[in-house]
Protein backbone atom coordinates (compact mmCIF):
# COMPACT_ATOMS: atom_id res chain seq x y z
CA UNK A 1 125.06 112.69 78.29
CA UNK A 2 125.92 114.15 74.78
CA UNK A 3 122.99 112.13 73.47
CA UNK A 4 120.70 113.96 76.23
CA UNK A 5 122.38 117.49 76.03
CA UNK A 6 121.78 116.95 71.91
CA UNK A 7 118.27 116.10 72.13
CA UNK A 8 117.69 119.23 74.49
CA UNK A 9 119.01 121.55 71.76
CA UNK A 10 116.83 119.90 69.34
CA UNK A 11 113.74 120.10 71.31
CA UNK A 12 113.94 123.62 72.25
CA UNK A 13 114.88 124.43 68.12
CA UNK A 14 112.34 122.26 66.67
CA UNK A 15 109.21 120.74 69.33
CA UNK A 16 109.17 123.91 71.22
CA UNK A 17 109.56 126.65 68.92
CA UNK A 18 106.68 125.00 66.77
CA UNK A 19 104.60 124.60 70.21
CA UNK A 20 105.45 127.95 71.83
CA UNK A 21 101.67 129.14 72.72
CA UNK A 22 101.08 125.88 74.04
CA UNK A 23 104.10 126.42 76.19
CA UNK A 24 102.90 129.07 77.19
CA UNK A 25 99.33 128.42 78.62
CA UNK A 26 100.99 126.04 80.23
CA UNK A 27 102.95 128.06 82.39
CA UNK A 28 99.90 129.49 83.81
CA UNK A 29 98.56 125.94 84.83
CA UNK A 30 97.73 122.80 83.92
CA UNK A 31 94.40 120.87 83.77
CA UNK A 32 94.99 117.57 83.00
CA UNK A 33 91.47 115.45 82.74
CA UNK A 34 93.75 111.94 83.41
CA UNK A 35 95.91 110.43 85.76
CA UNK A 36 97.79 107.92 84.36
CA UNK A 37 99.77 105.21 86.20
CA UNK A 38 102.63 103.49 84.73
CA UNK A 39 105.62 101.26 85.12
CA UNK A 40 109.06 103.09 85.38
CA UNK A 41 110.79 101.08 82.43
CA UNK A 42 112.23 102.65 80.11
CA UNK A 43 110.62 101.15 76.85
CA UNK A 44 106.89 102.53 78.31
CA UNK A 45 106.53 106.01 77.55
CA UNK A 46 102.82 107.41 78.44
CA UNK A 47 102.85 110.25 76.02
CA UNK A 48 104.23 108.71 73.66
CA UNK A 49 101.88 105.68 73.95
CA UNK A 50 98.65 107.97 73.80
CA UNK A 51 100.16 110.42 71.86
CA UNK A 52 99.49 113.17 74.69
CA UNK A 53 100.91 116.62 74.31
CA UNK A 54 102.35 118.31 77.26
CA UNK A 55 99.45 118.79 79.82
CA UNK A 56 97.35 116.34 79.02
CA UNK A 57 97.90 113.47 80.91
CA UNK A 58 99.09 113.87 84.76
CA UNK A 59 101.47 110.49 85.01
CA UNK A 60 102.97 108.13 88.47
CA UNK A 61 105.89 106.17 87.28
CA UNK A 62 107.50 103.09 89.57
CA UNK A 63 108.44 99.73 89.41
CA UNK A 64 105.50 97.47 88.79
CA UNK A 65 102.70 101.04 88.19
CA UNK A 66 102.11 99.68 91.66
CA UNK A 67 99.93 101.61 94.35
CA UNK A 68 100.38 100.45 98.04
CA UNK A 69 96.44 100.50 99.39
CA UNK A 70 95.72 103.16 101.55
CA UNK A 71 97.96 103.91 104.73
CA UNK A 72 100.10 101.56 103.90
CA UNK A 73 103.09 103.49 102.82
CA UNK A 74 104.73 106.72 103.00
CA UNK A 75 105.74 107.32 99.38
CA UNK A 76 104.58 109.91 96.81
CA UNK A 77 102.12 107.95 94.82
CA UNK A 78 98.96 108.81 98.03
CA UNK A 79 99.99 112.00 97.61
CA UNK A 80 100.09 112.29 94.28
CA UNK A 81 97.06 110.34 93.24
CA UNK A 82 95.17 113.35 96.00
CA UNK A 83 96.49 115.99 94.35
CA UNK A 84 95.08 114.44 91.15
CA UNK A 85 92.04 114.27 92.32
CA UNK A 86 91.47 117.14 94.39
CA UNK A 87 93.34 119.53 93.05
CA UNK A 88 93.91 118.81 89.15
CA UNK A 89 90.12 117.41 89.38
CA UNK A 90 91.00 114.23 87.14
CA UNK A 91 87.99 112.24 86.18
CA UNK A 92 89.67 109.48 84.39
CA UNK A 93 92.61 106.76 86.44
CA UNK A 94 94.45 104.75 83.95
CA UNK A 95 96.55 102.14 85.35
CA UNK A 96 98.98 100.65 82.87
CA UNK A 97 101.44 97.57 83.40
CA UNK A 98 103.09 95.91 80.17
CA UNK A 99 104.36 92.68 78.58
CA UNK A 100 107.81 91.50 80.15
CA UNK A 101 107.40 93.53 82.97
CA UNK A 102 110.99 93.47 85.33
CA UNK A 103 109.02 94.09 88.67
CA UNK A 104 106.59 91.40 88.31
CA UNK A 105 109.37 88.93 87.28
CA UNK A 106 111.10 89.88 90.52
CA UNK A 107 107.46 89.38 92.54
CA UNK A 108 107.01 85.86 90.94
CA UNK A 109 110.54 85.44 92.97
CA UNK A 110 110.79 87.90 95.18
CA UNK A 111 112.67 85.23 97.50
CA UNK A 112 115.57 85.65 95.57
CA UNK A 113 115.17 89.38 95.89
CA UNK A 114 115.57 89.74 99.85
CA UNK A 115 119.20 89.55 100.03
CA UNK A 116 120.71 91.20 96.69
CA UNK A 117 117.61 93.73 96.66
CA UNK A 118 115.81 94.36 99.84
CA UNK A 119 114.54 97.38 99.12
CA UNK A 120 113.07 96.61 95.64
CA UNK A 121 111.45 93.41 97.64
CA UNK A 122 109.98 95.54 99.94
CA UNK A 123 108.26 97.76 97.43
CA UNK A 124 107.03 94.59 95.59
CA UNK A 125 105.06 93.20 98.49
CA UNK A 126 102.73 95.70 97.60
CA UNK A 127 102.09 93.39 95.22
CA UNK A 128 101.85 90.66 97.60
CA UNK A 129 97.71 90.01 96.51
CA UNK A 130 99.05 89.48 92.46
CA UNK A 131 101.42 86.99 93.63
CA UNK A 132 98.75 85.00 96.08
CA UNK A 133 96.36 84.87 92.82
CA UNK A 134 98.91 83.78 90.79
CA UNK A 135 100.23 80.94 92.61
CA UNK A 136 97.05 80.00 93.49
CA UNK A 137 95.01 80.19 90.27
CA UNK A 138 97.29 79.51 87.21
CA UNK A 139 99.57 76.68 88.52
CA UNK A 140 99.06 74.84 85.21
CA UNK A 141 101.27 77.90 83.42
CA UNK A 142 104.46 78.71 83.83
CA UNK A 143 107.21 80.83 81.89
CA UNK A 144 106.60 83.53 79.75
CA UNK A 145 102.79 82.93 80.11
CA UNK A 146 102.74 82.96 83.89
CA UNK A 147 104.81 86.42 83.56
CA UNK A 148 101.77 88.11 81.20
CA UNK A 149 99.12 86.41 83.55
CA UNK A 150 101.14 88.57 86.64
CA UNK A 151 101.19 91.62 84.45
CA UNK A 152 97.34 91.58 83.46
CA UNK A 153 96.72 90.47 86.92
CA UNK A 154 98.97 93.07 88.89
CA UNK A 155 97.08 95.60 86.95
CA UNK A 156 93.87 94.71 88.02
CA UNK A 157 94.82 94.42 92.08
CA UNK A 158 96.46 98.01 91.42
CA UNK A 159 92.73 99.37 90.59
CA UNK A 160 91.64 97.17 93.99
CA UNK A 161 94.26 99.15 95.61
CA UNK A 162 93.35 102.69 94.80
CA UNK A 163 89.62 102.03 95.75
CA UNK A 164 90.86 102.08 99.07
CA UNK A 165 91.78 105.86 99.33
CA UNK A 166 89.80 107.85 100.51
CA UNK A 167 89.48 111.07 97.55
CA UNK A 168 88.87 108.63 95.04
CA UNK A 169 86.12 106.41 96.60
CA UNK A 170 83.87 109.66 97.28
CA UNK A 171 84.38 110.54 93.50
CA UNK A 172 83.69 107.12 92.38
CA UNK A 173 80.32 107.43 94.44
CA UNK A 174 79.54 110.20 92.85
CA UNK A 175 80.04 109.53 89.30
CA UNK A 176 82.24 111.58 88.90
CA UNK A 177 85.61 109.15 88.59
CA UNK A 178 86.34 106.37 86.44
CA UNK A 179 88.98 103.60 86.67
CA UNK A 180 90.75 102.07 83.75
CA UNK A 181 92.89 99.05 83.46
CA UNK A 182 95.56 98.79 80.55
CA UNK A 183 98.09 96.37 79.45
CA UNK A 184 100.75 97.69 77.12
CA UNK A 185 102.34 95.09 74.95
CA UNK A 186 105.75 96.30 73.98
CA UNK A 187 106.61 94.16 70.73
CA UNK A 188 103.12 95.09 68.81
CA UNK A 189 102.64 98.19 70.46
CA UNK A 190 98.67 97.42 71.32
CA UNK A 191 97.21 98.85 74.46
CA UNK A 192 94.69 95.83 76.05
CA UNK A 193 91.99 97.09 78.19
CA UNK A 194 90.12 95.12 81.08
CA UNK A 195 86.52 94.86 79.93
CA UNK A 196 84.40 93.59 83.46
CA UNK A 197 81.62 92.43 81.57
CA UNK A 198 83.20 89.53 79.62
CA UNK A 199 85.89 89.53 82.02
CA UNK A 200 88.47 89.95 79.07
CA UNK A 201 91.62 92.50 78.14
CA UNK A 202 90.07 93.63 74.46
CA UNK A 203 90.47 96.72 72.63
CA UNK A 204 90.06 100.04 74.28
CA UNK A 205 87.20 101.16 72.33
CA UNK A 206 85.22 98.16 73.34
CA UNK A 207 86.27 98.78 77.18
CA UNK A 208 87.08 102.36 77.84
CA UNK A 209 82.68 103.62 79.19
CA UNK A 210 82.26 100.48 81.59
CA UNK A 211 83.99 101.04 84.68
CA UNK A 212 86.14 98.75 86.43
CA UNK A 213 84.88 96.51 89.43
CA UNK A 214 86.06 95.78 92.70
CA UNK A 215 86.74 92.12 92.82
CA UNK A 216 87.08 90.38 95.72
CA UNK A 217 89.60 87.20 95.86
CA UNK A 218 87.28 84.78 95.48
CA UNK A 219 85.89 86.29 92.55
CA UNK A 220 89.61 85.81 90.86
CA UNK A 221 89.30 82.43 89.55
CA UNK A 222 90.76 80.89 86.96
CA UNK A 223 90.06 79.94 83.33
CA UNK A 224 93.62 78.77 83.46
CA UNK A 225 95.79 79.59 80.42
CA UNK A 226 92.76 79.58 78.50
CA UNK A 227 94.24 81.62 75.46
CA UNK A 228 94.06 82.07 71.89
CA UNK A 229 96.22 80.04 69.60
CA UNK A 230 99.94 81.09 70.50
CA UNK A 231 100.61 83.19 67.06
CA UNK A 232 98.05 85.99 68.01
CA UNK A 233 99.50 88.24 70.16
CA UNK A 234 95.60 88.09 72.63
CA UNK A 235 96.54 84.86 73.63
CA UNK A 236 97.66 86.29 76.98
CA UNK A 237 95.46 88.99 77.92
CA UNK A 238 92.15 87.41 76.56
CA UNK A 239 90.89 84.98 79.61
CA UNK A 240 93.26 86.08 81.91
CA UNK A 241 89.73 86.34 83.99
């Protein structure tokens, strides 16, 4: 806590006092133009990721940057992906997992889970369609590799999952909303983003104006570990598709 109480002091004497105006406007509203979904742990940090400054970015946080589909839970993310939406008037969804993700570690054995965690299991089988295309479609990986296929893949049935609410399938219709699927990879510090066209994570730039398909199950097959030479750091999101 002294750590926390001592960075409050510093904030308010250094970030703030420079920022004041900002500060400021903001306490008359906010208009964020993104919604940004993201994992809870503690090495992923939105703002700091996209350099954002307060206001900017409108951010969900849980274990996984999961999103149960439509009706099929009574947590905060519905709600708060509506209020995004309808309210803030977001026209840009970025949902973010990362490399060496806890919750999808837990969903690759989520039978272990039931007993010591059943209420972290529970949340995961949200993720029950990651795990099905997992098992099913990379059974020649396994380790480390199977963990980053999860990740990229989790990400991907995330953006299935929010096509299924209501608020953002009438703004998708109407041009008006745009999905985005990230990977964050802690230990370089890249951002990956899912290109539909070549069916590749690549570089933002080369992603960020085509927007994201729904895929169907089917249409998840495998090019099975099909990755760059192990010393570049692509090797995991490139061919995930």
């Amino acid at each position: 806590m002294h750590k926390l109480i001592k960075g409050l002091r510093q904030f308010q004497q250094d970030y703030f006092a420079s920022h004041q105006k900002l500060f400021e406007e903001l306490a008359h509203g906010q208009k964020p133009r993104v919604l940004f979904i993201s994992c809870s742990d503690s090495r992923v940090d939105p703002e700091l990721i996209t350099q954002s400054d307060p206001g900017e970015i409108f951010v969900i946080r849980n274990a996984g940057n999961i999103i149960p589909p439509y009706g099929a839970a009574n947590g905060g993310e519905g709600a708060t992906i509506e209020y995004a939406i309808e309210a803030l008037g977001v026209s840009e969804i970025v949902v973010c997992g990362h490399s060496h993700c806890g919750a999808m570690k837990g969903l690759l054995k989520i039978k272990e889970l039931e007993d010591k965690m059943p209420l972290v299991s529970r949340w995961l089988e949200h993720a029950e369609a990651t795990r099905q295309v997992v098992l099913q479609n990379y059974s020649p990986c396994s380790g480390e590799d199977l963990l980053e296929i999860a990740v990229a893949e989790n990400v991907l049935t995330q953006i299935d999952n929010l096509r299924t609410y209501p608020c953002v399938r009438a703004k998708l219709n109407q041009g008006s909303l745009r999905l985005h699927a990230w990977v964050y990879e802690i230990e370089t510090g890249r951002i990956y983003a899912y290109d539909p066209q070549t069916q590749e994570y690549v570089e933002p730039e080369s992603a960020w104006n085509r927007p994201t398909p729904a895929l169907t199950l089917p249409q998840r097959q495998a090019q099975a570990c099909a990755w760059l030479p192990p010393e570049q750091s692509e090797r995991i999101y490139r061919g995930a598709r």
